[in-house]
C-alpha atoms as a PDB file:
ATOM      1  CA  UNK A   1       0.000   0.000   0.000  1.00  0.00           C
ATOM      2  CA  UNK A   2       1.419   3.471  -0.744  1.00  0.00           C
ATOM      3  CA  UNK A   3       2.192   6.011   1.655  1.00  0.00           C
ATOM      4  CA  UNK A   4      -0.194   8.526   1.954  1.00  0.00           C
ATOM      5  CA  UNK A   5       0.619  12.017   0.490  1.00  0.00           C
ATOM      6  CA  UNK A   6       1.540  15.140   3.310  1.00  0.00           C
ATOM      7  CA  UNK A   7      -1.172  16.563   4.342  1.00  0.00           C
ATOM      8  CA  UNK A   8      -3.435  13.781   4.069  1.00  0.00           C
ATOM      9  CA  UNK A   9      -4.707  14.348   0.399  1.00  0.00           C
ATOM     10  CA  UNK A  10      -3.001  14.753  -2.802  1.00  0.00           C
ATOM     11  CA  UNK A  11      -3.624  18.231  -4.166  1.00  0.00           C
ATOM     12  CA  UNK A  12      -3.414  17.379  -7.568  1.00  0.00           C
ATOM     13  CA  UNK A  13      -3.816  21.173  -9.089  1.00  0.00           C
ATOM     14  CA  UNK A  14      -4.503  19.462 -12.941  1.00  0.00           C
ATOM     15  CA  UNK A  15      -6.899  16.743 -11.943  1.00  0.00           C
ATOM     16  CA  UNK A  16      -8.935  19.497  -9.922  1.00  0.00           C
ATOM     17  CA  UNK A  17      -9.062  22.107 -12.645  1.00  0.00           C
ATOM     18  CA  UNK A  18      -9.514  20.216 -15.587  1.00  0.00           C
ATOM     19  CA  UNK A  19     -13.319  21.217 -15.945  1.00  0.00           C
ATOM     20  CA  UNK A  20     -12.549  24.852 -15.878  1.00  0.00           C
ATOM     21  CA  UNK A  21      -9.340  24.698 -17.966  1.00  0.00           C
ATOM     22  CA  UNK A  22     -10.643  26.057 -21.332  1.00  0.00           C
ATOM     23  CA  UNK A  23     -12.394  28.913 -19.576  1.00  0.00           C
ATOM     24  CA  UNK A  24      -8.929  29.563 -17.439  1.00  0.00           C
ATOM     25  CA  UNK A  25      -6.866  29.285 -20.612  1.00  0.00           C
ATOM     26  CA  UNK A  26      -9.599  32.053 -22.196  1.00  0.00           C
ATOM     27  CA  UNK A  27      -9.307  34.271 -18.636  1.00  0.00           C
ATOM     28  CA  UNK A  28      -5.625  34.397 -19.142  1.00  0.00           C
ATOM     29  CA  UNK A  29      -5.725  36.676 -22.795  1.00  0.00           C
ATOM     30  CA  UNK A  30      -6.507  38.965 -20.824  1.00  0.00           C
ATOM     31  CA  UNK A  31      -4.775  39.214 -17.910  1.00  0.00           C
ATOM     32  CA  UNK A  32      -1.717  40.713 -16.729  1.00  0.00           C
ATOM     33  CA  UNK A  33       1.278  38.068 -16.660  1.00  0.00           C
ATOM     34  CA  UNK A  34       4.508  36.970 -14.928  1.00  0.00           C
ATOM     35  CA  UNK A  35       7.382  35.401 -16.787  1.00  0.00           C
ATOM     36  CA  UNK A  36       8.613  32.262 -14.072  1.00  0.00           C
ATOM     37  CA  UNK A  37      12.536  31.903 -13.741  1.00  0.00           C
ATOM     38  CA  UNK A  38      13.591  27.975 -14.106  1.00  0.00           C
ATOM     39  CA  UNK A  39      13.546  27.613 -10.330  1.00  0.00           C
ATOM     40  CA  UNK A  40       9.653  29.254 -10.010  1.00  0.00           C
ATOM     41  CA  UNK A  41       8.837  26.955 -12.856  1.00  0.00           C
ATOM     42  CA  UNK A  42      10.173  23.850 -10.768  1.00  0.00           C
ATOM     43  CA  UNK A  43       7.802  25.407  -8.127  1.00  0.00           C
ATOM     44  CA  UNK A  44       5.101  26.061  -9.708  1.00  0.00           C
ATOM     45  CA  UNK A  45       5.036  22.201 -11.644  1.00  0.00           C
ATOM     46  CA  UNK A  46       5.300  20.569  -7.864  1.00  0.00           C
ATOM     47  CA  UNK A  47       2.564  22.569  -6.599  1.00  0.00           C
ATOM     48  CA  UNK A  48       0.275  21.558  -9.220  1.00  0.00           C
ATOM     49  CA  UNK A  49       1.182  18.250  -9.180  1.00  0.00           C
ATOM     50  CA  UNK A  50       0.806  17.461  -5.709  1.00  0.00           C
ATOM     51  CA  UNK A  51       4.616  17.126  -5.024  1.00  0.00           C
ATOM     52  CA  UNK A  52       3.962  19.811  -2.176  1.00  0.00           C
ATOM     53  CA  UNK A  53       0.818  18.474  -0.753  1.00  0.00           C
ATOM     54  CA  UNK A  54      -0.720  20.300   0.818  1.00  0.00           C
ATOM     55  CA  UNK A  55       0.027  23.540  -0.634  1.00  0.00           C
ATOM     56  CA  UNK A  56      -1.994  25.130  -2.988  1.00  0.00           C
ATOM     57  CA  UNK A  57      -0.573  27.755  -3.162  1.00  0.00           C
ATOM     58  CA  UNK A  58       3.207  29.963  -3.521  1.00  0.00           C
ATOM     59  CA  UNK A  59       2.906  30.814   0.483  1.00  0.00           C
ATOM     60  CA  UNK A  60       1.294  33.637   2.043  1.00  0.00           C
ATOM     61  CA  UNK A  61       3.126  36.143   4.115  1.00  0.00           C
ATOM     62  CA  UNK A  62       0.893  33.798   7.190  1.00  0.00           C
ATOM     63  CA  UNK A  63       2.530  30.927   5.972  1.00  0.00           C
ATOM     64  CA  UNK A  64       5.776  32.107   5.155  1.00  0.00           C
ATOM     65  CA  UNK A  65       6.411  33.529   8.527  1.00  0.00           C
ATOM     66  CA  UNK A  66       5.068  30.238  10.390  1.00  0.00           C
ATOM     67  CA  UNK A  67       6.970  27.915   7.910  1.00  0.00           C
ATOM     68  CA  UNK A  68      10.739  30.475   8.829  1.00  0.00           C
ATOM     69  CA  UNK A  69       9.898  30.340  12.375  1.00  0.00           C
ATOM     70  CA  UNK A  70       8.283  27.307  13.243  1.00  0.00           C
ATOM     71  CA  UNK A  71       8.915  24.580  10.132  1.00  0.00           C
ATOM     72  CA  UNK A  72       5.029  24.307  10.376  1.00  0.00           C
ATOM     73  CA  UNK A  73       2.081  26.005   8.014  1.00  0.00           C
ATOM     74  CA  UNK A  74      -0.147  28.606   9.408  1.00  0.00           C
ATOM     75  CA  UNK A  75      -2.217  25.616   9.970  1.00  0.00           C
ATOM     76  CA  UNK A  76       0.228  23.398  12.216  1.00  0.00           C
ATOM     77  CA  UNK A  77       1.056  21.381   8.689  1.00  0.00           C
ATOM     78  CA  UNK A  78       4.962  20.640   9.055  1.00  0.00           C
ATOM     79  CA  UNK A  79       6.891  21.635   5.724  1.00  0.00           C
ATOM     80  CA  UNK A  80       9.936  22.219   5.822  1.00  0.00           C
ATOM     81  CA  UNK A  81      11.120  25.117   3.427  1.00  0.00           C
ATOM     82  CA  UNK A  82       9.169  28.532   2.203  1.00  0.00           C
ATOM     83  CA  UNK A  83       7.891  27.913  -1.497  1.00  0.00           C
ATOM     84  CA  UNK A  84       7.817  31.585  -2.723  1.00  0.00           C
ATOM     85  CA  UNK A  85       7.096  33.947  -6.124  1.00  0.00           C
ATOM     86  CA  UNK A  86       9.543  36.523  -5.843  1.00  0.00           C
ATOM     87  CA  UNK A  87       9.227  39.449  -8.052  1.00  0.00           C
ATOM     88  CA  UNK A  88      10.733  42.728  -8.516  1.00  0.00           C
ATOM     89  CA  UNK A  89       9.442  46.380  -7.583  1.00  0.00           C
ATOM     90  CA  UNK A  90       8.926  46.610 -11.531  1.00  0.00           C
ATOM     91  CA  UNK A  91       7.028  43.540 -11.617  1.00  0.00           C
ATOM     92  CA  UNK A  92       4.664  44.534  -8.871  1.00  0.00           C
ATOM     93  CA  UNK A  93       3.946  48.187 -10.647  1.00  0.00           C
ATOM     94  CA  UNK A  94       3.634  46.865 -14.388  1.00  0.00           C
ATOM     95  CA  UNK A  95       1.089  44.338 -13.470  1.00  0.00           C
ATOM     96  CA  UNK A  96      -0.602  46.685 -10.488  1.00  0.00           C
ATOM     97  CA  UNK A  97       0.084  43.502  -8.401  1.00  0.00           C
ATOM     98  CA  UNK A  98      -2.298  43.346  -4.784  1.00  0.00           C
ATOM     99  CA  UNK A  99      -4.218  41.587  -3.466  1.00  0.00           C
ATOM    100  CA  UNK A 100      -7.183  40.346  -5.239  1.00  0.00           C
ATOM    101  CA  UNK A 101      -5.749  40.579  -8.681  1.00  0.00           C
ATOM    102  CA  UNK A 102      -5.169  37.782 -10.943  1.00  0.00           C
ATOM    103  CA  UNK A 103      -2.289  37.088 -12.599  1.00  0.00           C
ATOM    104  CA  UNK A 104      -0.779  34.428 -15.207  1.00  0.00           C
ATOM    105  CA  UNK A 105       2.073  32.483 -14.864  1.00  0.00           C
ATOM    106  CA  UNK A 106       4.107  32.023 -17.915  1.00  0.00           C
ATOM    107  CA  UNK A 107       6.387  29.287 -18.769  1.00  0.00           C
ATOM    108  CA  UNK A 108      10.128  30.912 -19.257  1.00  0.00           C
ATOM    109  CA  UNK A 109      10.657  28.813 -22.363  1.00  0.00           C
ATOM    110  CA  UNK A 110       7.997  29.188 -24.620  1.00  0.00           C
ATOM    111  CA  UNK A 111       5.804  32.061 -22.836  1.00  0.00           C
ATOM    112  CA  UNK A 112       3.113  29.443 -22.420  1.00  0.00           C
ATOM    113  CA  UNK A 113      -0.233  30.292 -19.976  1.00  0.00           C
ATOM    114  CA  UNK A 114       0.456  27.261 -17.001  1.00  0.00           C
ATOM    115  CA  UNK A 115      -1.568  28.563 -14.323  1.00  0.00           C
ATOM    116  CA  UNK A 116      -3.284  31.868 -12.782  1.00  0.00           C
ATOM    117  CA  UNK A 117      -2.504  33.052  -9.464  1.00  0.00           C
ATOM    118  CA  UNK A 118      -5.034  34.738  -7.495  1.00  0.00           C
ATOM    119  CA  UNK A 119      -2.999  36.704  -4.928  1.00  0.00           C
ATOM    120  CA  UNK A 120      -3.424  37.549  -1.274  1.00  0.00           C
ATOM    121  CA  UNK A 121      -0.834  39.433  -0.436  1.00  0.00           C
ATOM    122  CA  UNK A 122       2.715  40.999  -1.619  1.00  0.00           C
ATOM    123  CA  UNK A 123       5.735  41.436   1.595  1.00  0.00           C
ATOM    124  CA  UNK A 124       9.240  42.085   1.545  1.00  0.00           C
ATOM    125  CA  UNK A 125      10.766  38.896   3.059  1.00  0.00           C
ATOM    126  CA  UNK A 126      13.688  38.628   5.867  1.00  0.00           C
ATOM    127  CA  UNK A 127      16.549  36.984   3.540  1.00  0.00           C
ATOM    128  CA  UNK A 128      18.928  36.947   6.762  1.00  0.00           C
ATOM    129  CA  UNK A 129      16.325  35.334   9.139  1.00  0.00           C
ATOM    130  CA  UNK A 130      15.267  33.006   6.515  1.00  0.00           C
ATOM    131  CA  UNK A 131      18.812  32.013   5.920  1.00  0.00           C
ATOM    132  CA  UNK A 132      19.437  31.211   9.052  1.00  0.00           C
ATOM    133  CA  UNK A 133      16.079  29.764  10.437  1.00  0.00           C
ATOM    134  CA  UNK A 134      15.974  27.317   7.101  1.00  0.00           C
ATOM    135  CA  UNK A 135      19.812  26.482   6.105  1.00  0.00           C
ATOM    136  CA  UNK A 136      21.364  27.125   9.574  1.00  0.00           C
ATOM    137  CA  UNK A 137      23.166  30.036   8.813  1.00  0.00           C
ATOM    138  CA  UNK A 138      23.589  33.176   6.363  1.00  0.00           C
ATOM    139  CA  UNK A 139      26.652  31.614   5.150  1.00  0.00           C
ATOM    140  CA  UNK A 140      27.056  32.636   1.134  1.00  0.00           C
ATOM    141  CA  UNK A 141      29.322  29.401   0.832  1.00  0.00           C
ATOM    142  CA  UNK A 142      25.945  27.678   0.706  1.00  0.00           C
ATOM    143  CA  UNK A 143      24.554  27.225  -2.589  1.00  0.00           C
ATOM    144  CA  UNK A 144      21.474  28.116  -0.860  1.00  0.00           C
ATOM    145  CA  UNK A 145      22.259  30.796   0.710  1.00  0.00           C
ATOM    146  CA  UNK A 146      24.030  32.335  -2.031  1.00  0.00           C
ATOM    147  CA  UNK A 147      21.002  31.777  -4.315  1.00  0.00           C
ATOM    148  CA  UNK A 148      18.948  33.598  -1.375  1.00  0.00           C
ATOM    149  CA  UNK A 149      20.840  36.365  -1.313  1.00  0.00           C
ATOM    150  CA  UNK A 150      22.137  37.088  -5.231  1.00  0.00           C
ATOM    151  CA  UNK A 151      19.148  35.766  -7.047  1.00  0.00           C
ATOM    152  CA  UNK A 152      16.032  35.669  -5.196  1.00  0.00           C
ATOM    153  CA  UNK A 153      13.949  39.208  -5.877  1.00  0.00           C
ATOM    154  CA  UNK A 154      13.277  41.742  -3.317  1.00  0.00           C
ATOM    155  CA  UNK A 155       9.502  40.575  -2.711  1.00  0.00           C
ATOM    156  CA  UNK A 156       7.242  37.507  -2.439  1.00  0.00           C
ATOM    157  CA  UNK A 157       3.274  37.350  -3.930  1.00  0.00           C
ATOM    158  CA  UNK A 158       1.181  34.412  -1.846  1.00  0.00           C
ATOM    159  CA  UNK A 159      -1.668  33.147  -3.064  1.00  0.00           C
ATOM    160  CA  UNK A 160      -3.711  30.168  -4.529  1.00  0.00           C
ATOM    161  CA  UNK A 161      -2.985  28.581  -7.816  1.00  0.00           C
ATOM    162  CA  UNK A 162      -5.179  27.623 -10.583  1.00  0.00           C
ATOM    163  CA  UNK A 163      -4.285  24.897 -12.717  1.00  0.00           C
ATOM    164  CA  UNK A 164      -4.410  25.783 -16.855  1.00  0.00           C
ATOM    165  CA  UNK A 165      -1.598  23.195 -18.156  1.00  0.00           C
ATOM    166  CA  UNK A 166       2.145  21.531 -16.714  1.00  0.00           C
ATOM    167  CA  UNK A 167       4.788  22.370 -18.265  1.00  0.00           C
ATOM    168  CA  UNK A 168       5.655  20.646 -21.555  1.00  0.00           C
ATOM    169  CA  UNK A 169       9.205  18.601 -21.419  1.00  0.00           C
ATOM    170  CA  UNK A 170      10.511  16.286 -23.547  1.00  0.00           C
ATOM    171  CA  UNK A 171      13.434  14.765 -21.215  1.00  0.00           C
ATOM    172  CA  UNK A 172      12.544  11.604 -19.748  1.00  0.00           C
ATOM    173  CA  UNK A 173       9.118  11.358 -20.718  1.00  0.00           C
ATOM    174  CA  UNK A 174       8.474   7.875 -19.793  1.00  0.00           C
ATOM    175  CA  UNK A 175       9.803   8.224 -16.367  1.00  0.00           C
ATOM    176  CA  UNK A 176       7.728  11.438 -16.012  1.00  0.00           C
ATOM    177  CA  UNK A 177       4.503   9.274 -17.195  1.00  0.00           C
ATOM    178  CA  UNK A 178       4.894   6.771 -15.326  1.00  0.00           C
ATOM    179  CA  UNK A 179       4.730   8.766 -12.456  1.00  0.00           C
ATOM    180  CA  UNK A 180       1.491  10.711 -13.472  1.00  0.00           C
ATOM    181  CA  UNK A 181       0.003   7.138 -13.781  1.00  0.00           C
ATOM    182  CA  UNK A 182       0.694   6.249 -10.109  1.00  0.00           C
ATOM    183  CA  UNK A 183      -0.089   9.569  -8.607  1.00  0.00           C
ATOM    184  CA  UNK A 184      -2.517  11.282 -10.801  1.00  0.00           C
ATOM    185  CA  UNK A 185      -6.361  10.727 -12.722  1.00  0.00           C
ATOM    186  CA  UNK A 186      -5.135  13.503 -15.326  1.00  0.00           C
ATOM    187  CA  UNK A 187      -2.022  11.238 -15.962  1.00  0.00           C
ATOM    188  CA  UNK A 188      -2.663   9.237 -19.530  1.00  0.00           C
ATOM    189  CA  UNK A 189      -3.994  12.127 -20.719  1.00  0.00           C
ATOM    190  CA  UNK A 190      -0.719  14.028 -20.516  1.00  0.00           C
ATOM    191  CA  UNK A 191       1.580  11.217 -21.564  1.00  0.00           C
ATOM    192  CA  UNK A 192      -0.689  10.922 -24.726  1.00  0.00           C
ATOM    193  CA  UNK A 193      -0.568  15.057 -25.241  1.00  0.00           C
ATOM    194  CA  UNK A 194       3.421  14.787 -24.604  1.00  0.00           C
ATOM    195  CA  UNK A 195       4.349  12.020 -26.376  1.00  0.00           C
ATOM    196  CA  UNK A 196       1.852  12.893 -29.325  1.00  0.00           C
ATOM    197  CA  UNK A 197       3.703  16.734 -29.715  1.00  0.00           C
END
């Protein structure tokens, strides 16, 4: 018997939007948009696929704080690490980024709509106290900690995640389907659409 996922449930972003995905994909013409970077994209793909059950979400300043402090969600869930969307100052005042608004979420590669974030709320994180609380110390000899502090941008958007499409790759495609076939109802589906491109 497999182990069940964290959290309880698999949140299995696809699977869950599916009925709404045409009218998503429609939604996002007209919306304002964010380009990911390769590491948000990672993000972003785990999220919807359940991978960080039971998120739903890039975390909340709520969550975020709890997660730094305590290695818990707001809601007593242990997790480990803070799963953020950091943007610039530019990026909130192009796309008028607050709470409430919704925004798409581009793949980097081919500017393709994946998903549509609905945001709650946009804070300026603690880089130092995260450093230190999650990799043990602001030490830039850590990979880590040195992608913290040189890379990451100078805010974080939370906020819940609809589903339009994953990510198209074309490395390892039968390892990648058979892993949608054990954790997800969307999977044959997607192996057909990737393997049929």
């Amino acid at each position: 018997m497999a182990n069940p996922p964290h959290g309880g449930v698999l949140k299995d972003l696809v699977a869950r939007d599916e009925p709404i995905r045409a009218s998503l994909k429609a939604e996002a013409k007209a919306l304002p948009d964010l380009v990911l970077t390769e590491r948000q994209l990672c993000d972003l793909e785990l999220i919807m696929t359940g991978g960080f059950s039971p998120l739903e979400s890039f975390m909340n300043e709520a969550d975020y704080k709890s997660v730094v402090d305590t290695l818990r969600l707001a809601d007593g869930a242990l997790f480990a690490m803070p799963i953020t969307l950091d943007v610039t100052r530019e990026d909130i005042e192009s796309n008028s980024i607050a709470p409430g608004v919704r925004i798409v979420l581009r793949d980097p590669r081919d500017d393709e709509a994946l998903a549509i974030i609905t945001v709650d709320d946009v804070y300026q994180p603690d880089r130092v106290k995260e450093a230190v609380q999650v990799f043990g110390a602001d030490d830039p000899a850590h990979p880590a900690v040195a992608y913290l502090r040189n890379k990451v941008k100078d805010y974080y958007v939370g906020g819940n995640i609809q589903a339009i499409q994953l990510p198209s790759h074309f490395d390892y495609v039968a390892l990648r389907c058979r892993f949608w076939l054990i954790s997800s109802s969307t999977s044959t589906h997607c192996c057909i659409s990737r393997h049929s491109r």
